[in-house]
Protein backbone atom coordinates (compact mmCIF):
# COMPACT_ATOMS: atom_id res chain seq x y z
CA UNK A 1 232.24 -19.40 114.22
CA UNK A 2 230.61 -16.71 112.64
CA UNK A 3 231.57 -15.41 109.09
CA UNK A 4 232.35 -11.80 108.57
CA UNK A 5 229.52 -9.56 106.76
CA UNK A 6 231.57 -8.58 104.41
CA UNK A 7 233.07 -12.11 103.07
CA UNK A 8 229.05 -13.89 103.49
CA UNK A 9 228.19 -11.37 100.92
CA UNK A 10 231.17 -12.04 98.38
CA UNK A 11 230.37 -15.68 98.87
CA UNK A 12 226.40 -15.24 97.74
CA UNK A 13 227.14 -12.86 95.21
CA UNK A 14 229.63 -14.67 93.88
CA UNK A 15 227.80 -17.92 93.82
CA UNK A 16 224.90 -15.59 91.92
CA UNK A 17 227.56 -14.65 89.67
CA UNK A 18 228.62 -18.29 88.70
CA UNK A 19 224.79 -19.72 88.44
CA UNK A 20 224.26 -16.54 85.83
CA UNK A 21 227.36 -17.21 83.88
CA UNK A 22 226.76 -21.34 83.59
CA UNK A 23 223.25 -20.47 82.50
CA UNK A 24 224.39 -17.96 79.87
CA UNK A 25 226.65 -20.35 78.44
CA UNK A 26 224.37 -23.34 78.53
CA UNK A 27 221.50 -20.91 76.47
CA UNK A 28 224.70 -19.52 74.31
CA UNK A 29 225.39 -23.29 72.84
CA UNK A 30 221.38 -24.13 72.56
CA UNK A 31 220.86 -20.63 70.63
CA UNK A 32 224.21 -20.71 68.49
CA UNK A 33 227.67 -19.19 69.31
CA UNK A 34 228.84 -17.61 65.84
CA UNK A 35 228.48 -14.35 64.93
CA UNK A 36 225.93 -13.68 62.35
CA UNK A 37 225.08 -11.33 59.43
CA UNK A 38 221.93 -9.28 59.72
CA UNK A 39 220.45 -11.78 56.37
CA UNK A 40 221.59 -14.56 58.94
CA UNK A 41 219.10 -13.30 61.25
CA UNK A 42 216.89 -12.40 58.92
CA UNK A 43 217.18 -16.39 57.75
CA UNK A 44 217.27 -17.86 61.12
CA UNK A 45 213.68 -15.97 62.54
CA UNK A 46 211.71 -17.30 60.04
CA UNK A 47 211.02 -21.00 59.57
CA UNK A 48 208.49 -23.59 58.01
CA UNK A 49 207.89 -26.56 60.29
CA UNK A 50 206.04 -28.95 58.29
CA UNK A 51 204.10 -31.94 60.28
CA UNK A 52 202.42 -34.89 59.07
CA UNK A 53 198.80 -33.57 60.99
CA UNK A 54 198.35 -30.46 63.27
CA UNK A 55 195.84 -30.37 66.39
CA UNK A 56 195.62 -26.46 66.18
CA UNK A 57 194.00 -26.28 69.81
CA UNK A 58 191.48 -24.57 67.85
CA UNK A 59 189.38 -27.36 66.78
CA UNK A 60 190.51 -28.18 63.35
CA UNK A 61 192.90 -31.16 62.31
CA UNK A 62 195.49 -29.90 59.66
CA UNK A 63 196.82 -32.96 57.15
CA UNK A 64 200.44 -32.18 55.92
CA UNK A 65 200.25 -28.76 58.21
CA UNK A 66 203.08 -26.26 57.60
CA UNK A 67 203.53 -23.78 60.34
CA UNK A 68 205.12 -20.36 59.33
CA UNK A 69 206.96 -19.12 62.05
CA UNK A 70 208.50 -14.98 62.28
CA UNK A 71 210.82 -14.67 65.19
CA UNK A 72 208.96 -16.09 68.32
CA UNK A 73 205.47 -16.29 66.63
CA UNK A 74 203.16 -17.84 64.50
CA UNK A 75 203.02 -16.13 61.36
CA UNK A 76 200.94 -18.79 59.54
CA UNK A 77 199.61 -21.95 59.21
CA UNK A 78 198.81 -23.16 55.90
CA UNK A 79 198.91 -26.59 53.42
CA UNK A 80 200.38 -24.86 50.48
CA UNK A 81 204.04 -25.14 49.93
CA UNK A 82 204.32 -22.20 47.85
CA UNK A 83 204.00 -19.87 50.88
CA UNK A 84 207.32 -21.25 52.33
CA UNK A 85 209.23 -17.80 52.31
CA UNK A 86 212.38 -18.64 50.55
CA UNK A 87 215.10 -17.33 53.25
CA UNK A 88 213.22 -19.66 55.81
CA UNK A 89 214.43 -22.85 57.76
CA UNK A 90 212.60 -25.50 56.97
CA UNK A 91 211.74 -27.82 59.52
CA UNK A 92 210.75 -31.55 58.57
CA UNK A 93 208.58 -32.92 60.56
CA UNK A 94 205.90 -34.86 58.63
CA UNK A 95 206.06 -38.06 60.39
CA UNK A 96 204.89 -36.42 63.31
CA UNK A 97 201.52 -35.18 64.98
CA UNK A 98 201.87 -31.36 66.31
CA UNK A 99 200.45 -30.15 69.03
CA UNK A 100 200.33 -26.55 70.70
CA UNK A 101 202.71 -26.35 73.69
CA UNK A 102 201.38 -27.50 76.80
CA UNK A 103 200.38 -25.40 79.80
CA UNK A 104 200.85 -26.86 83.02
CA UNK A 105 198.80 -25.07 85.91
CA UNK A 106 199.94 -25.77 89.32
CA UNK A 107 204.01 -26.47 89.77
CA UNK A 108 206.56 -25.84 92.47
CA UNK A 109 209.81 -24.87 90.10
CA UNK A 110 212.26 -23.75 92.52
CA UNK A 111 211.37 -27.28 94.77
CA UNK A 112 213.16 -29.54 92.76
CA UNK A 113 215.66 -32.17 93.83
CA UNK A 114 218.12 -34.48 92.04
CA UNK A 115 217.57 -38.13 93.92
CA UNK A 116 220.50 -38.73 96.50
CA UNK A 117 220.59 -42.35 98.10
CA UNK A 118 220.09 -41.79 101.61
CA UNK A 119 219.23 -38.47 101.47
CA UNK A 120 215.09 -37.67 101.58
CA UNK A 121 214.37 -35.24 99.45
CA UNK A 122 212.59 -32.61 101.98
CA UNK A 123 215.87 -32.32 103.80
CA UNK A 124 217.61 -31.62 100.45
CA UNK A 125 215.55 -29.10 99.68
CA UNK A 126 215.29 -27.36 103.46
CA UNK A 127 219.20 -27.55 103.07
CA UNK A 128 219.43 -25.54 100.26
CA UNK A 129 220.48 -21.94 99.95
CA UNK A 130 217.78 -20.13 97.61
CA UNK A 131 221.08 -19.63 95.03
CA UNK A 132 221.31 -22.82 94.85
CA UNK A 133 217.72 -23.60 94.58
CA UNK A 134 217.18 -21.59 91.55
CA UNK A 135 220.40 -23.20 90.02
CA UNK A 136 219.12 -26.87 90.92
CA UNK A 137 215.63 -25.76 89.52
CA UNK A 138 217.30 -25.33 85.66
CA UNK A 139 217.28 -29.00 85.71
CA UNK A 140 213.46 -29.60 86.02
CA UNK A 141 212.69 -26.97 83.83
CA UNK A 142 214.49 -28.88 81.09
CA UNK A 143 212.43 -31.70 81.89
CA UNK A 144 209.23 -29.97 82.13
CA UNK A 145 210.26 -29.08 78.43
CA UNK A 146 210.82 -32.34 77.64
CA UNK A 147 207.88 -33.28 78.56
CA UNK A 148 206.14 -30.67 76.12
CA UNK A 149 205.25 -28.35 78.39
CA UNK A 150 206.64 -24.54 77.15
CA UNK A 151 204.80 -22.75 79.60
CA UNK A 152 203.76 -23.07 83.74
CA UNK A 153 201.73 -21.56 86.32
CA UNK A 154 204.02 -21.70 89.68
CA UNK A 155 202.33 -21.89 92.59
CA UNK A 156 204.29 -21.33 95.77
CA UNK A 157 208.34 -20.39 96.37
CA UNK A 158 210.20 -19.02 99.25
CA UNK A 159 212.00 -16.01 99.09
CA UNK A 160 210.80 -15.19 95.63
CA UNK A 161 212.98 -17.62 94.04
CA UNK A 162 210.18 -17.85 91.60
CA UNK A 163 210.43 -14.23 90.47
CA UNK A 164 213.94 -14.53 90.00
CA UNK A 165 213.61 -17.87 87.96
CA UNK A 166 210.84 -16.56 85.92
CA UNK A 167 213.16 -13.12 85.00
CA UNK A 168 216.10 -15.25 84.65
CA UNK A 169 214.40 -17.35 81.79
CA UNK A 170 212.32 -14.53 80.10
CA UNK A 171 215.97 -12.38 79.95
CA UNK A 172 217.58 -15.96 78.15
CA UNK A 173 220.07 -16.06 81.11
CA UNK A 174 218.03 -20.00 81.94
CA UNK A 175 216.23 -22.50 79.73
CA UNK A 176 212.72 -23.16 80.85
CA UNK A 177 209.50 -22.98 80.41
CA UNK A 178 207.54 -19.85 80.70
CA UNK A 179 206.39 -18.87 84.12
CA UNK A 180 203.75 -16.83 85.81
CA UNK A 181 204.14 -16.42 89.26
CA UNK A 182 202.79 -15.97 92.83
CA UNK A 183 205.79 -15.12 95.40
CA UNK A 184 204.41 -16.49 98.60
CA UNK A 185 201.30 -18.57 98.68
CA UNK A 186 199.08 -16.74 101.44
CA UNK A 187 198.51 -19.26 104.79
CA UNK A 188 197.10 -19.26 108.03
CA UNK A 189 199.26 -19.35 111.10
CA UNK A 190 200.15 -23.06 111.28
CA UNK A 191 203.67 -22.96 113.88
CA UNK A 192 204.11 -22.66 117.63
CA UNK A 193 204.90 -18.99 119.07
CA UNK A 194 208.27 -19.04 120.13
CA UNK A 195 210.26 -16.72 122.80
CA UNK A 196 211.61 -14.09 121.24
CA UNK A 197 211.77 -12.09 118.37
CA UNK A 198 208.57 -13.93 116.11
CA UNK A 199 208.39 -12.06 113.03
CA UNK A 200 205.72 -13.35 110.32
CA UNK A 201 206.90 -15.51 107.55
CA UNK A 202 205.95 -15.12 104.10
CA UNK A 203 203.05 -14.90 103.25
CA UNK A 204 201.12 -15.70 106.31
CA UNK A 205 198.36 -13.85 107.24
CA UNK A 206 195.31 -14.02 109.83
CA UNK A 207 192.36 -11.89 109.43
CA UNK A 208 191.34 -9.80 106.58
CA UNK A 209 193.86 -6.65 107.55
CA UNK A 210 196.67 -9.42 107.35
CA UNK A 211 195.25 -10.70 104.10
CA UNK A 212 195.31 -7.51 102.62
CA UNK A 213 198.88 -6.32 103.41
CA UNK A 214 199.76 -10.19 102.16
CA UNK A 215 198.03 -9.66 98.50
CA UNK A 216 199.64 -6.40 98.26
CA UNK A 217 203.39 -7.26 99.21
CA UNK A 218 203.00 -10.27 96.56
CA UNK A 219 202.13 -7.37 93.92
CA UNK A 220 204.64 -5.15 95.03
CA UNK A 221 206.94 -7.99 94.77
CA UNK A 222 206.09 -8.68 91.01
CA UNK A 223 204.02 -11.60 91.18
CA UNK A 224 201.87 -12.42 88.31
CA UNK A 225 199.05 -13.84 90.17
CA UNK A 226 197.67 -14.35 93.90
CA UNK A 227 197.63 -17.99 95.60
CA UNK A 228 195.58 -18.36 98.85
CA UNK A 229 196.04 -21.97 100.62
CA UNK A 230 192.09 -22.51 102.30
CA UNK A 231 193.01 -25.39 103.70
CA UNK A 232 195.17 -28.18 105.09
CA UNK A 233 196.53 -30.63 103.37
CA UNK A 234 199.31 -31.13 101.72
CA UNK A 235 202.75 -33.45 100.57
CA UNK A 236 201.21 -36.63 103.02
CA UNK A 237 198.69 -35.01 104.48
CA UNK A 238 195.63 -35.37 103.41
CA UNK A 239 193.48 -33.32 105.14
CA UNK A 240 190.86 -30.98 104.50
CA UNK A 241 190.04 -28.54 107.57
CA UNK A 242 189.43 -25.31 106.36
CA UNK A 243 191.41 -22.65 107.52
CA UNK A 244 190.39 -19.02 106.26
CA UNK A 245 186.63 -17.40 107.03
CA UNK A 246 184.77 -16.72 103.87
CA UNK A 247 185.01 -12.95 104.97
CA UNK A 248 189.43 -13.84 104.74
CA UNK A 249 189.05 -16.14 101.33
CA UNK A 250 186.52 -12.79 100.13
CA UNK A 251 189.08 -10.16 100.95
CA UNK A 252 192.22 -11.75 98.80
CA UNK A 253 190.08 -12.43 95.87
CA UNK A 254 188.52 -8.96 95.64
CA UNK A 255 191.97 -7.59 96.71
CA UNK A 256 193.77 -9.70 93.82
CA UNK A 257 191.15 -8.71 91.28
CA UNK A 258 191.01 -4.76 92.26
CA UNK A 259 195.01 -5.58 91.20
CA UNK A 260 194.15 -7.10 87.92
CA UNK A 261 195.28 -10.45 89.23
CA UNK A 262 193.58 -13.68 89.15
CA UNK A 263 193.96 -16.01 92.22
CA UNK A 264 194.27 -19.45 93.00
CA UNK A 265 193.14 -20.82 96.20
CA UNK A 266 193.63 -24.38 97.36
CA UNK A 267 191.25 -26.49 98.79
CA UNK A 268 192.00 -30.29 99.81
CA UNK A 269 188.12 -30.63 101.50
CA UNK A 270 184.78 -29.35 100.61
CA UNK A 271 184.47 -26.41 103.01
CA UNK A 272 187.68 -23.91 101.85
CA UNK A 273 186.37 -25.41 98.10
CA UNK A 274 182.62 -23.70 98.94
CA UNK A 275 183.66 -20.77 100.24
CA UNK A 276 186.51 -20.35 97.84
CA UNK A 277 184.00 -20.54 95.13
CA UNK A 278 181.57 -18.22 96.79
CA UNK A 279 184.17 -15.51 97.22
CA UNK A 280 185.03 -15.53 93.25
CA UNK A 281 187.95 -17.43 92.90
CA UNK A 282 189.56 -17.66 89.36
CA UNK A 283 190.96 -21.03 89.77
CA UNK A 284 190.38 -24.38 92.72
CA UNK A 285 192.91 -26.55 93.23
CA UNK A 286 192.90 -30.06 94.45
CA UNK A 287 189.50 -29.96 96.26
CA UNK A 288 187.87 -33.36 97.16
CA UNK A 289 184.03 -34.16 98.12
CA UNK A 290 182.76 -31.08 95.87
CA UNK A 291 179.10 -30.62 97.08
CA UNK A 292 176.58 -30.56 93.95
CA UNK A 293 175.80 -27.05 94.79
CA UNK A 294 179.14 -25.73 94.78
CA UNK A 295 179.99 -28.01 91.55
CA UNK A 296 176.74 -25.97 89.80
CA UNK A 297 178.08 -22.59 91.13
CA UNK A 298 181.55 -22.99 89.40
CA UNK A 299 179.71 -23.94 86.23
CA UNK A 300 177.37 -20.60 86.46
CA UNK A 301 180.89 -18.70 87.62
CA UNK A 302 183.07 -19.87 85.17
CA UNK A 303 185.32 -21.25 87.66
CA UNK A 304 188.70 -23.75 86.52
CA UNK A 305 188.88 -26.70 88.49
CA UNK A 306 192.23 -27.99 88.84
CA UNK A 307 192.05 -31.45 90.22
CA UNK A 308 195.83 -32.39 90.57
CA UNK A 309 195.03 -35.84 91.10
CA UNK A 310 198.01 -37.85 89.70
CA UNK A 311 200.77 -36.08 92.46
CA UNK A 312 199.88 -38.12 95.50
CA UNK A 313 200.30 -40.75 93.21
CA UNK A 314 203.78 -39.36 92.56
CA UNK A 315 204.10 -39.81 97.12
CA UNK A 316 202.76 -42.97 97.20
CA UNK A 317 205.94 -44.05 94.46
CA UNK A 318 208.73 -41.76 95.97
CA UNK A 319 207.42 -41.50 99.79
CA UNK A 320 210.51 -43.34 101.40
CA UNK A 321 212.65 -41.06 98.81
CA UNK A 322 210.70 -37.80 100.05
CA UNK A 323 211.22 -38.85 103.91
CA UNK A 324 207.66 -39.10 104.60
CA UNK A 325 206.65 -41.57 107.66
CA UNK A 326 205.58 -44.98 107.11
CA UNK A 327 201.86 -45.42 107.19
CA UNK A 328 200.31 -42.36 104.67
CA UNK A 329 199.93 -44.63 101.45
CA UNK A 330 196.84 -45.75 102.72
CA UNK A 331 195.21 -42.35 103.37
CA UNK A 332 196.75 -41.04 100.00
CA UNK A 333 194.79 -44.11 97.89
CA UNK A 334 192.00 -43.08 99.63
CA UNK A 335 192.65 -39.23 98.43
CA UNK A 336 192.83 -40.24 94.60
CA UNK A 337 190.15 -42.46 94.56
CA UNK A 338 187.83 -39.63 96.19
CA UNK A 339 189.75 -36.92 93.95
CA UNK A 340 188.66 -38.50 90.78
CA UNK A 341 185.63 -39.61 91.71
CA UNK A 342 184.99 -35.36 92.19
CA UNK A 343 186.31 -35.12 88.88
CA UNK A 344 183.23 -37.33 87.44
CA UNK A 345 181.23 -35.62 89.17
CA UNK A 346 182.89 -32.26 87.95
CA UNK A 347 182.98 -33.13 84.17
CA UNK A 348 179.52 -34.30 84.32
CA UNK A 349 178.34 -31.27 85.23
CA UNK A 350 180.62 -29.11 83.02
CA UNK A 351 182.81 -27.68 84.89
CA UNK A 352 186.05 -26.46 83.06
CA UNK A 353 189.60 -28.04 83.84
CA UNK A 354 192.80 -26.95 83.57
CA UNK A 355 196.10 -29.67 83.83
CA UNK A 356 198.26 -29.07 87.11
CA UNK A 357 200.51 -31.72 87.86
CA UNK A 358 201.67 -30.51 91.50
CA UNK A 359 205.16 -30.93 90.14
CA UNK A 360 208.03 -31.15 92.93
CA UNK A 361 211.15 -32.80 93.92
CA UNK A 362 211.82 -35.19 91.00
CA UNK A 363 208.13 -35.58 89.42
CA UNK A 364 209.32 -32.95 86.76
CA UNK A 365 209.33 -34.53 83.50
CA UNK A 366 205.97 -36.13 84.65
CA UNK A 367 203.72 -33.07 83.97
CA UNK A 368 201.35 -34.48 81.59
CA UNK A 369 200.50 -37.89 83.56
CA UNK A 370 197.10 -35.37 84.74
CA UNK A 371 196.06 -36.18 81.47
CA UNK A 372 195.32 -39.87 82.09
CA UNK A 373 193.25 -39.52 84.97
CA UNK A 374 191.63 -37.06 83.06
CA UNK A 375 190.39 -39.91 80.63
CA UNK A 376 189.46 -42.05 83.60
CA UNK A 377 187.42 -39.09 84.69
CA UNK A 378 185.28 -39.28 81.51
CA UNK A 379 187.03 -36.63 79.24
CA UNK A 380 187.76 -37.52 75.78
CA UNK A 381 191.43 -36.95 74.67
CA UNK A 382 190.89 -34.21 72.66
CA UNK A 383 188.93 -32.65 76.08
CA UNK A 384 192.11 -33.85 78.02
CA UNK A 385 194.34 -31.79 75.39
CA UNK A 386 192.03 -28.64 75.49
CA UNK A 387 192.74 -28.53 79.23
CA UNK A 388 196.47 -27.90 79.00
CA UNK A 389 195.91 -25.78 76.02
CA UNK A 390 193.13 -23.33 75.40
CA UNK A 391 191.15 -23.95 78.45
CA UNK A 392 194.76 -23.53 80.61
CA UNK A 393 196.00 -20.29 78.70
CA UNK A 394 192.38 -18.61 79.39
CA UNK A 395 192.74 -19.30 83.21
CA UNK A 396 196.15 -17.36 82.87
CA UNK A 397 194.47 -14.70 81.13
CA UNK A 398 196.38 -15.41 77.41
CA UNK A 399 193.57 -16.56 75.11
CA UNK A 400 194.84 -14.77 72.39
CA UNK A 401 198.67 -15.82 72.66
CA UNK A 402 198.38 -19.20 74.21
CA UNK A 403 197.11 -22.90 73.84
CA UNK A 404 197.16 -22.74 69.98
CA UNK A 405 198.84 -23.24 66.47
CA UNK A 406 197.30 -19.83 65.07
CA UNK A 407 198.38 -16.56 63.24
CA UNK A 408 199.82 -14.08 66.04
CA UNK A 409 200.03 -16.44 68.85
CA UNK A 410 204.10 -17.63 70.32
CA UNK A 411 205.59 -20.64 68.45
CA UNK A 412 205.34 -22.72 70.59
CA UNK A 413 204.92 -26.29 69.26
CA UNK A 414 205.15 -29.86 70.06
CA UNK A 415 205.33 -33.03 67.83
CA UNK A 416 204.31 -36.72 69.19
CA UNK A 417 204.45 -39.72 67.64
CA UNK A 418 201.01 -41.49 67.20
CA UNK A 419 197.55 -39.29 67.13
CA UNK A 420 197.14 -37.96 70.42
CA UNK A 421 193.09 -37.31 69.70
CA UNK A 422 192.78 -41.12 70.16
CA UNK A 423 195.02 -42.10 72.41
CA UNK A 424 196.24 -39.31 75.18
CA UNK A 425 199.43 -42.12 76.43
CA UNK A 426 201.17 -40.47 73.25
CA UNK A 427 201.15 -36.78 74.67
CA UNK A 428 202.34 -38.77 77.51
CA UNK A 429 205.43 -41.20 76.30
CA UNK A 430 205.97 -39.74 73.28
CA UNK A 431 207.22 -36.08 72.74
CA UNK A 432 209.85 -36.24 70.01
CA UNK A 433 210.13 -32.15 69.14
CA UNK A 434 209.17 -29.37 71.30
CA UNK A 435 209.78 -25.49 70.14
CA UNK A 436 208.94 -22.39 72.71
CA UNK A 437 208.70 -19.07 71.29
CA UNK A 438 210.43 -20.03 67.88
CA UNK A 439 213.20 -21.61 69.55
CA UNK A 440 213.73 -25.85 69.25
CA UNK A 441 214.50 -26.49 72.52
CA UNK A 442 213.73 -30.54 72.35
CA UNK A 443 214.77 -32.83 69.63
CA UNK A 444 214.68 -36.37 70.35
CA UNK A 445 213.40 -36.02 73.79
CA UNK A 446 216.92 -34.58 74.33
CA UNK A 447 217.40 -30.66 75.03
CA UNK A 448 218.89 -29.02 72.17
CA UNK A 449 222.33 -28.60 71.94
């Protein structure tokens, strides 16, 4: 039977309603309830977190660092007691290392999933009505913050669910991390015609006309940045075919740039990576069985390289759970291997990386696992840590606010037990604090309450 116009629309808006109020109260008992003085405020923007060493992000190692934080920046960093203000909250944590909040490059924030026995997590998701999507999502974006990682690139939504999660936490109304945005990842036609009415679906475009009108509905939509998928490949599929012409892959990055947008544009295989490359693009994701040519033309471009190699580890663990056939592990094993093998090849060239997880269904909370195979690839762990710092808040364009513990920049801090320039497992296994924009939002590896 069908519902009546009128009562569908009650029953979104007020689900919209409920998922706004729940949020609001959630961020009302992590900010504080009571009423406060102006002095109060006054009191409660400024504080002094003291650590037992600082990794600034910047190069230097601070011993007995004290971080001097004004509303949701860094106001100073210093050694010298004396310049705690005296109305400030001080902060002790001096058994701890500190860190810069992490950036994580390539997620999927609305896609997340609790895990339901018996129920594979693509069919969750296809289930779900985008309200409740975005409601789910809160949920991984606590984890993501648990995980020390205050700020993410998202690459890839439906219905914009990833504007409206990004506005929802930048207004307080959700706790996450901070998000930059593409709407709807641009894609080749990839389903059947069907009889009937066949009206394009987001974001898919053929031809460079196509691609135009694409790139320009994901600006006029809000989004922060362009993604363009140059390939197949993708969940357990492992394939690389290219799908876009260089002249297709050329029109969305000149498009997104005349827009003052960067772009991302995925590549499983060699071919979209070339071309991709060729054509300008800001950022490569995934890409496999680089070429040496096109590996020396993103060193002379300046081009990120953002391998993503530890998520089809993340399928090979949770494939059953996901719903994927039997039989992909294989070709999957066969991916990483190849994938970090590139990422040798990569790093020993000099080409400059950025950590993307590929965060989706339940790997949230996993983020910073990229930083292992990092290691394996040849980095050192302070090289690791630059790529989820400085390296990662240049690709989104925020050098100077982003990816460091400095004077001016958001407060945005994390503190790990055990030296994380030595040993990169302790960004992994052991975040103990994490603050975003002046705000504590971790304490214990719990969310703040």
């Amino acid at each position: 039977m069908k519902m009546p116009a009128k009562r569908g629309l009650f029953l979104v808006c007020g689900l919209w309603v409920w998922i706004f109020g729940f949020a609001t109260v959630r961020y009302a008992f992590a900010q504080g309830t009571g009423a406060e003085t102006p002095a109060e405020k006054t009191a409660h923007a400024v504080k002094a977190v003291k650590l037992g060493k600082l990794w600034d992000g910047k190069g230097k190692v601070w011993t007995s660092a004290i971080v001097i934080v004004d509303g949701d920046r860094v106001r100073e960093v210093t050694t010298d007691a004396k310049r705690i203000p005296p109305q400030a909250e001080v902060v002790d944590l001096t058994k701890y290392y500190g860190l810069p909040g992490l950036i994580d490059v390539h997620t999927h924030m609305t896609q997340y999933t609790d895990e339901t026995p018996g129920a594979p997590m693509l069919k969750q998701i296809a289930n779900n009505p985008p309200a409740v999507e975005v409601f789910l999502a809160r949920k991984g974006a606590m984890r993501t913050l648990e995980a020390g990682v205050t700020t993410v690139r998202d690459l890839g939504s439906d219905q914009y669910m990833d504007i409206a999660m990004r506005d929802l936490i930048n207004r307080g109304e959700m706790i996450g991390p901070r998000m930059f945005v593409v709407g709807y990842g641009l894609t080749a036609t990839n389903t059947p015609y069907k009889p009937g009415i066949n009206l394009p679906a987001g974001g898919v475009a053929d031809g460079v006309p196509e691609v135009l009108r694409a790139v320009r509905q994901q600006v006029a939509a809000g989004a922060d940045l362009i993604k363009m998928f140059a390939s197949t490949g993708t969940d357990d599929d492992t394939t690389g075919f290219e799908t876009y012409s260089y002249e297709e892959i050329k029109a969305a990055v000149d498009a997104a740039h005349q827009f003052g947008k960067k772009i991302a544009i995925h590549s499983y295989g060699p071919d979209g990576a070339r071309d991709a490359v060729r054509a300008g693009t800001d950022s490569l994701e995934h890409a496999t069985d680089i070429d040496d040519a096109t590996i020396a033309e993103m060193v002379k471009r300046g081009t990120f390289y953002v391998p993503t190699i530890d998520h089809n580890r993340y399928y090979i663990e949770n494939g059953s759970k996901i719903g994927y056939a039997p039989g992909f592990e294989p070709r999957s094993q066969a991916f990483i291997a190849r994938n970090l093998e590139t990422a040798r090849r990569a790093h020993r060239a000099g080409v400059k990386f950025a950590m993307g997880s590929d965060a989706i269904y339940t790997m949230y909370g996993q983020n910073t696992r990229e930083l292992g195979w990092f290691v394996k690839a040849g980095l050192t762990p302070e090289e690791a840590l630059e790529t989820a710092t400085g390296n990662a808040a240049e690709l989104l364009g925020k050098a100077n606010e982003l990816g460091a513990v400095a004077p001016g920049y958001f407060a945005d801090l994390v503190a790990v037990e055990g030296d994380p320039t030595a040993d990169i497992a302790v960004v992994v296994d052991k975040v103990n604090w994490v603050m975003k924009g002046g705000q504590a939002v971790v304490h214990g590896t719990k969310p703040v309450q």
